[in-house]
Protein backbone atom coordinates (compact mmCIF):
# COMPACT_ATOMS: atom_id res chain seq x y z
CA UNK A 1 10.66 10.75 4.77
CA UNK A 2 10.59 11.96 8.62
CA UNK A 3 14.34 12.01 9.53
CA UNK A 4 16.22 9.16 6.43
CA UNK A 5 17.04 12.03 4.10
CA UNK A 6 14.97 9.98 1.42
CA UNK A 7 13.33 12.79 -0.72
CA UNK A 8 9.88 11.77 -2.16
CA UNK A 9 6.90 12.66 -3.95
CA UNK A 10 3.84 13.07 -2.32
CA UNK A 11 2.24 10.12 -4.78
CA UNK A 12 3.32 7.43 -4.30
CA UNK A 13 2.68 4.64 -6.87
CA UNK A 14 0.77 1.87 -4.96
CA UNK A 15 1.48 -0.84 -6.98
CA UNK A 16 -0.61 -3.84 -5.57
CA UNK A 17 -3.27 -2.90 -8.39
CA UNK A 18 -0.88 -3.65 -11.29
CA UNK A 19 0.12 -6.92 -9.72
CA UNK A 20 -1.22 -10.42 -10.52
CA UNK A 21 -3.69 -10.12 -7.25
CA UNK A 22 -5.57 -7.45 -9.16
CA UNK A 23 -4.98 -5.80 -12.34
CA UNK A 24 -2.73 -9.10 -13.42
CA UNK A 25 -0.95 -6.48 -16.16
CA UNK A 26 1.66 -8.16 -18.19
CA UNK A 27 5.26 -6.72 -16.97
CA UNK A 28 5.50 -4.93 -20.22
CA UNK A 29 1.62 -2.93 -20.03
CA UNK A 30 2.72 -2.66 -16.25
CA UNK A 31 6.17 -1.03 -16.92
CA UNK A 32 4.79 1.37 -19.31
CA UNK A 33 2.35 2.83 -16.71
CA UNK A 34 5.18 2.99 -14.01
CA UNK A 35 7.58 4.72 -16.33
CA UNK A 36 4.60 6.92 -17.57
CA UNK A 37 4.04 8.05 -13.29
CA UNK A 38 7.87 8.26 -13.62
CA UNK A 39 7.51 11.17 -16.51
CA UNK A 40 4.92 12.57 -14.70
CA UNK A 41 7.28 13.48 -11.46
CA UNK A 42 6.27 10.88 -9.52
CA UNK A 43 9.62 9.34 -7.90
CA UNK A 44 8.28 6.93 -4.92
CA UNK A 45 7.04 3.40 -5.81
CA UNK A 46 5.21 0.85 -2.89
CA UNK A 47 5.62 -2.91 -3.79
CA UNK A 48 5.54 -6.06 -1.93
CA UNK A 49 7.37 -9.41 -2.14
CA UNK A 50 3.52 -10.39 -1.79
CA UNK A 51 2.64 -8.37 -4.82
CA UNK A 52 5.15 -10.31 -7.19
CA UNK A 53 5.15 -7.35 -9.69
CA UNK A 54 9.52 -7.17 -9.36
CA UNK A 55 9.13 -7.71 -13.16
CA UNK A 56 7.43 -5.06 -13.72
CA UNK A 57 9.01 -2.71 -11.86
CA UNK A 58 12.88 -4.07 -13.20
CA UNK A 59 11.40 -3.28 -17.03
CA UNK A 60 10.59 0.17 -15.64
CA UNK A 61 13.85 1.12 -14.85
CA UNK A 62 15.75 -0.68 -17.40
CA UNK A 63 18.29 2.03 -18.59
CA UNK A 64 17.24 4.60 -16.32
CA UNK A 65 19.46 6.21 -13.54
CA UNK A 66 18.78 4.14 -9.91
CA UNK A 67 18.06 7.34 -8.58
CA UNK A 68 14.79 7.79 -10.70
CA UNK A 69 12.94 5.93 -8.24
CA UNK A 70 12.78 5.21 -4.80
CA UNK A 71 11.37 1.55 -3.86
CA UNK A 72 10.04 0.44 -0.94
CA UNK A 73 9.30 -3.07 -0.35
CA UNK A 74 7.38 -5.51 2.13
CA UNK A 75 8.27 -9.03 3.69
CA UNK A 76 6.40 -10.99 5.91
CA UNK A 77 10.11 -12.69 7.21
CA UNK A 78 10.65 -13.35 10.72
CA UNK A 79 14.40 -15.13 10.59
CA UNK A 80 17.48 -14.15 9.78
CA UNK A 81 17.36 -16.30 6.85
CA UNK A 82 13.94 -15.54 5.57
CA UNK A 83 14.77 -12.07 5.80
CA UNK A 84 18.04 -12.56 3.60
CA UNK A 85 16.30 -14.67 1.31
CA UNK A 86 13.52 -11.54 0.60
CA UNK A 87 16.09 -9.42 0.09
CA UNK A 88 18.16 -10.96 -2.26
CA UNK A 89 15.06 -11.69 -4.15
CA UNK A 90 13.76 -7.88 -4.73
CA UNK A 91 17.28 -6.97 -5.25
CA UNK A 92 17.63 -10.36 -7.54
CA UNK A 93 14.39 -9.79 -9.78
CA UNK A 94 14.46 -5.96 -10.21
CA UNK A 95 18.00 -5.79 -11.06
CA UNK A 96 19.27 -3.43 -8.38
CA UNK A 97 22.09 -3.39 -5.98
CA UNK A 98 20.34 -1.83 -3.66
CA UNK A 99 16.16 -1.30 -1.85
CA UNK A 100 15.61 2.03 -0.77
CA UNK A 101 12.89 1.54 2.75
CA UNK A 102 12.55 -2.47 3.09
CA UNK A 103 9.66 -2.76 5.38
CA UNK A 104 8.38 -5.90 7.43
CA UNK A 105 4.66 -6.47 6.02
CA UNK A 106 1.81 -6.20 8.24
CA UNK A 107 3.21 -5.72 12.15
CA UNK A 108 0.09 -5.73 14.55
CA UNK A 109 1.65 -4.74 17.89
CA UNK A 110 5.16 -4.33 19.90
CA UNK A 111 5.12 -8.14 20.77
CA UNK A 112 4.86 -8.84 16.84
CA UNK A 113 8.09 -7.08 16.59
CA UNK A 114 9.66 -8.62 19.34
CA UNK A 115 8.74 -11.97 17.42
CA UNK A 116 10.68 -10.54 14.25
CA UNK A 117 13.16 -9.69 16.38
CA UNK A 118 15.86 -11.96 14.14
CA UNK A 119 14.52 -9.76 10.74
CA UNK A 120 14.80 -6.71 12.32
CA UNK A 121 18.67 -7.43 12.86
CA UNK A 122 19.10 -8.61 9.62
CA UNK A 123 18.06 -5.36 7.80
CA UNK A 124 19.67 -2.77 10.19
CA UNK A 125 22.88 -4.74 9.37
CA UNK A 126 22.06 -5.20 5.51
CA UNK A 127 21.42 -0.99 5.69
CA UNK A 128 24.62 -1.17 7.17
CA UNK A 129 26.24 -2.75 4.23
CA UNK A 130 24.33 -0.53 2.02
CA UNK A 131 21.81 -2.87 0.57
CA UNK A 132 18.72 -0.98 1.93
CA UNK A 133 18.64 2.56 3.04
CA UNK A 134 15.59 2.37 5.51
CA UNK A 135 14.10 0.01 7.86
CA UNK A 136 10.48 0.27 8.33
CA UNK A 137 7.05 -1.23 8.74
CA UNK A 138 3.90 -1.48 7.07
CA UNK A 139 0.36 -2.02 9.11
CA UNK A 140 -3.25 -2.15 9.48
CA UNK A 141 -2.78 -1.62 13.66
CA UNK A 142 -2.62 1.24 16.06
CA UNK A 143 -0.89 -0.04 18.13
CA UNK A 144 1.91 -0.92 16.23
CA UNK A 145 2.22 2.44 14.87
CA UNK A 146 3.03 3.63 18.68
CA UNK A 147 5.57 0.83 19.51
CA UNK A 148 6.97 1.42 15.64
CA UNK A 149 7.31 5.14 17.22
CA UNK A 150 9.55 3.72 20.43
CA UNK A 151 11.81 1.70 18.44
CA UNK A 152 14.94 3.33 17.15
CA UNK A 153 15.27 0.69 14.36
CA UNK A 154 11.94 1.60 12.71
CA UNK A 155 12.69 4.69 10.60
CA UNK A 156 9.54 4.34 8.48
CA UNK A 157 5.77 3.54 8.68
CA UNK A 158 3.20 2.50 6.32
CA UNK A 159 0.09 2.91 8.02
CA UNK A 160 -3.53 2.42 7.04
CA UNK A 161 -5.07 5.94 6.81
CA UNK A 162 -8.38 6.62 5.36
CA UNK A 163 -11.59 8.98 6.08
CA UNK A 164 -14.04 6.42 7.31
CA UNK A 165 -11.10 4.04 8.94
CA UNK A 166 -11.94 1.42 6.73
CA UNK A 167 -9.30 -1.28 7.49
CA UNK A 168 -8.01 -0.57 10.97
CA UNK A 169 -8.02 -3.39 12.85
CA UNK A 170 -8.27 -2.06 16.35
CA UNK A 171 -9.98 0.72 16.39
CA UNK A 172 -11.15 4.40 14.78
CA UNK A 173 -9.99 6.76 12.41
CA UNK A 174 -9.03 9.33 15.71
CA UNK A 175 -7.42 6.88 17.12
CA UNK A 176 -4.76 5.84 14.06
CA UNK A 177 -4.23 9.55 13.42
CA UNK A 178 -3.13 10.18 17.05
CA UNK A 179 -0.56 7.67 17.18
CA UNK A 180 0.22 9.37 13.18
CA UNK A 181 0.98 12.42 15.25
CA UNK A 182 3.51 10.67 17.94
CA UNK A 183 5.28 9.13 15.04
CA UNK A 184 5.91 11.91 13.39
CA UNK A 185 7.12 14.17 16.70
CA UNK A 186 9.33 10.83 16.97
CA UNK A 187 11.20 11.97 13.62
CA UNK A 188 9.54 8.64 11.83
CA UNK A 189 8.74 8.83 7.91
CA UNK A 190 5.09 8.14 7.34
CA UNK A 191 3.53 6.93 3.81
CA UNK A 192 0.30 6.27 4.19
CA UNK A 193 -1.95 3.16 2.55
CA UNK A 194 -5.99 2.98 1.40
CA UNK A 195 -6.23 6.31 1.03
CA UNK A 196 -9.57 5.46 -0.54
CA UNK A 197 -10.14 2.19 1.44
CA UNK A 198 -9.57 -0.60 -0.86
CA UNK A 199 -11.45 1.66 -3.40
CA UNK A 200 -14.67 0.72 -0.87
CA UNK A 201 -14.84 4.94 -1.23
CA UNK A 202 -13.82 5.74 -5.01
CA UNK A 203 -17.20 7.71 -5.46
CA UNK A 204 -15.99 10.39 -2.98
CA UNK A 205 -12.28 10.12 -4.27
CA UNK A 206 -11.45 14.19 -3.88
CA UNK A 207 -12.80 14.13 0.00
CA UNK A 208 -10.70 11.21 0.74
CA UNK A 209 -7.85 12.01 -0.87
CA UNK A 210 -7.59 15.76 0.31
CA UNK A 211 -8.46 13.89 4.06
CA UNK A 212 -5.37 12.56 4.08
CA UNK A 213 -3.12 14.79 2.39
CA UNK A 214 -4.03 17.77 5.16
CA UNK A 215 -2.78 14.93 7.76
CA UNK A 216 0.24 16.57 9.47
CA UNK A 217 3.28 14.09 9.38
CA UNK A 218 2.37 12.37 6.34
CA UNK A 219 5.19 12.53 4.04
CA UNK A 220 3.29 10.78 0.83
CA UNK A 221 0.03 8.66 0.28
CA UNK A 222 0.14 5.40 -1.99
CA UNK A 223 -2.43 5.44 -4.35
CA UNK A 224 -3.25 2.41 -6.21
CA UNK A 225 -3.11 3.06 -10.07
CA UNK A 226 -3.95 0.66 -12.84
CA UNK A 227 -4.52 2.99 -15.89
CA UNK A 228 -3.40 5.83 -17.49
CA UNK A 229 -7.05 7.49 -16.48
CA UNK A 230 -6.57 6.54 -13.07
CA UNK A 231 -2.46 8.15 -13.12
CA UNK A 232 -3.73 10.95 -14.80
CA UNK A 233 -6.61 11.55 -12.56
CA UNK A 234 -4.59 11.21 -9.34
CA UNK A 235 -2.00 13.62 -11.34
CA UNK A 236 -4.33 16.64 -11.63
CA UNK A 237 -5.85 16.03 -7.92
CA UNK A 238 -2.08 16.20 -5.78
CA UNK A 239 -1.25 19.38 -8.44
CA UNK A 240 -4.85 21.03 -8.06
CA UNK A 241 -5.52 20.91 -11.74
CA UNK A 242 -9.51 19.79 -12.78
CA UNK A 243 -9.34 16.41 -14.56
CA UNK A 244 -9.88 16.97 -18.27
CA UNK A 245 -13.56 15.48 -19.78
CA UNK A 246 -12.05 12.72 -21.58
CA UNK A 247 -10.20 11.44 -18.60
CA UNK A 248 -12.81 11.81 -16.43
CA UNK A 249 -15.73 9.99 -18.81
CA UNK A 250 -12.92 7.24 -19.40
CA UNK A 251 -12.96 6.59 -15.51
CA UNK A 252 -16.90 7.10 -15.28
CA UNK A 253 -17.64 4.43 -17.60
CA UNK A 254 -14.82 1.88 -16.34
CA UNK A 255 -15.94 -1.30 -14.93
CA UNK A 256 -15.02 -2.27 -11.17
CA UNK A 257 -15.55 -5.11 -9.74
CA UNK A 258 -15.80 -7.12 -6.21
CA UNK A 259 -12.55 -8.79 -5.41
CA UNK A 260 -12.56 -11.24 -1.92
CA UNK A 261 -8.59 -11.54 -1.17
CA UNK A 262 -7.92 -15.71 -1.39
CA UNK A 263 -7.10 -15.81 2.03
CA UNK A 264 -10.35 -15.17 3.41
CA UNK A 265 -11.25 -17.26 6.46
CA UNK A 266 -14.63 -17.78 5.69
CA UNK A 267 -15.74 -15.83 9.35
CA UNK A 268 -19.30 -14.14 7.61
CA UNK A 269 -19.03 -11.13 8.77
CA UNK A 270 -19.36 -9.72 5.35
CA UNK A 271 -22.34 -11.67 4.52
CA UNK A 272 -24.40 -9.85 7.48
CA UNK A 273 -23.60 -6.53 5.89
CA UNK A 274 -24.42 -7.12 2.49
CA UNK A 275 -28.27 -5.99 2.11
CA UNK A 276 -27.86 -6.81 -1.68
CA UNK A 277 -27.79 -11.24 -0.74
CA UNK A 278 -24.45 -10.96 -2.81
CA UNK A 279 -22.09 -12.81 -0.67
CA UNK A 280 -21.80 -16.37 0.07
CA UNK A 281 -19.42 -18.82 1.98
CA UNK A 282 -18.27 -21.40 -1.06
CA UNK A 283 -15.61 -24.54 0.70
CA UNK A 284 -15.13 -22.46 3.52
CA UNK A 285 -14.28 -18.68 2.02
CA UNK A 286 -16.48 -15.73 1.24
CA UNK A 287 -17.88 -15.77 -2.98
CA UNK A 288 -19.59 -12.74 -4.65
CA UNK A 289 -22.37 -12.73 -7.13
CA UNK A 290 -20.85 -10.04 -9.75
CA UNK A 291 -24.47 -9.81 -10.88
CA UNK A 292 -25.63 -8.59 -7.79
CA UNK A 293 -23.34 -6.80 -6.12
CA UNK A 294 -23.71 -3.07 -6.01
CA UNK A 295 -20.13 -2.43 -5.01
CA UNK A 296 -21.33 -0.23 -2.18
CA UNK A 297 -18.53 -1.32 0.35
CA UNK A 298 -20.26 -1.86 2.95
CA UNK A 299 -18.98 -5.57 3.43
CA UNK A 300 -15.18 -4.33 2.92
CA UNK A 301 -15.79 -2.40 6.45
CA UNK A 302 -16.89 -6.07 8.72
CA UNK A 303 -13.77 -7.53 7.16
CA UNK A 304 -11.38 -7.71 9.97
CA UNK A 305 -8.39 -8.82 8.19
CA UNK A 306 -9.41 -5.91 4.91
CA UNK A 307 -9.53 -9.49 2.34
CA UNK A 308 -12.36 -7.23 0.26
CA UNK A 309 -11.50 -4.70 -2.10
CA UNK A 310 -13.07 -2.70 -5.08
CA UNK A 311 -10.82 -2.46 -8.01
């Protein structure tokens, strides 16, 4: 991971589709499918305090070396205290004396960081101590990829990085992979996010995925995983091996659904792109009509703030 010494696996585990905002597996079903990825050679493990799936990961490593897995987590702390408080609770609820990359969740620009200014201290000194070993930052913005690259603090980035840009909040695909580039010359450790765009793109899963792996300066991709089919899948596509049939039907025949993240602000943009009449606002937020919706995606890419997903 760019210039921490932090050795990991190109897949990483993106973990948001275990947690209760998706999947909702129970710790144990969700532990067995980590340790399962952790068999499998995959060492690198994305979570959020957001995601509240500590639980799951804490049963996945209970009796297992520390060094089996490297964790990265996300906080949305701006003070000195919140920060402290975030920490103390991954560390806390998975059992661990220590978070490998703690990242600040969802920086938009250099005058975002400037307001986390009091976080940002908090965590060089806690890597310091030895309680994390990187400092980073996870985001949907351009622009905070380039100041990320100016700050000496900011060892890692989580960036948004798909084929289509799907999620990018100010601006294209070109755009996001040019400030990639200046990151990486800067030494930072990139992971990127949505390889497949909320799942918006499953159908064309191979394209997107080897998209983003031929992205210079990308160290590892988190894929979200919620199934054995889906681990195994992802498995034979990062070790160019075909999927086997049964895998493959399993994952054909699987049932995905709509999902419209809780904090939608009700805006309609997604209504004007959905040709299908499957959206509607309901007291003030954005509703779906399972029934109708064809899951093309097409609303996920008017969603500013990326609140719609396909899982």
């Amino acid at each position: 991971m760019g210039k921490t010494g932090i050795k990991v696996s190109r897949l990483c585990f993106g973990s948001l589709t275990i947690s209760p905002l998706q999947a909702n597996l129970s710790a144990a079903d969700g532990a067995r499918l980590i340790e399962e990825a952790m068999d499998r050679g995959i060492n690198f493990l994305d979570t959020a305090e957001l995601y509240d799936n500590y639980m799951h990961i804490r049963e996945a490593m209970r009796g297992k070396p520390r060094d089996k897995l490297v964790i990265a987590t996300k906080t949305y702390a701006y003070t000195r205290e919140m920060a402290e408080k975030s920490l103390k609770k991954a560390m806390n609820e998975i059992k661990t004396d220590h978070i490998d990359i703690f990242l600040l969740h969802e920086q938009e620009s250099e005058l975002t960081l400037k307001g986390h200014r009091e976080a940002v201290e908090y965590f060089i000194n806690a890597k310091r101590k030895g309680y994390i070993s990187a400092f980073g930052v996870s985001t949907h913005h351009i622009e905070c990829v380039k100041a990320a690259a100016k700050w000496d603090e900011i060892e890692v980035i989580h960036p948004i990085v798909n084929i289509r840009g799907l999620g990018i909040a100010d601006g294209g695909v070109e755009e996001m992979l040019g400030a990639v580039e200046r990151a990486g010359d800067c030494g930072r450790g990139i992971y990127a996010m949505k390889p497949l765009g909320g799942g918006n793109i499953n159908r064309d899963f191979r394209r997107c995925l080897d998209f983003v792996l031929k992205i210079p300066h990308i160290d590892s991709i988190a894929v979200g995983m919620q199934c054995i089919e889906e681990l195994e899948a992802n498995l034979a596509f990062f070790e160019n091996r075909p999927v086997d049939t049964k895998t493959a039907d399993m994952l054909a025949g699987r049932k995905r659904r709509l999902i419209i993240e809780p904090w939608c602000e009700g805006c309609g943009s997604c209504i004007e792109a959905c040709s299908q009449g499957a959206l509607q606002i309901i007291d003030g937020k954005a509703a779906v009509r399972q029934d109708m919706c064809i899951l093309c995606g097409y609303c996920a890419a008017k969603c500013k703030n990326f609140y719609i997903k396909v899982i």
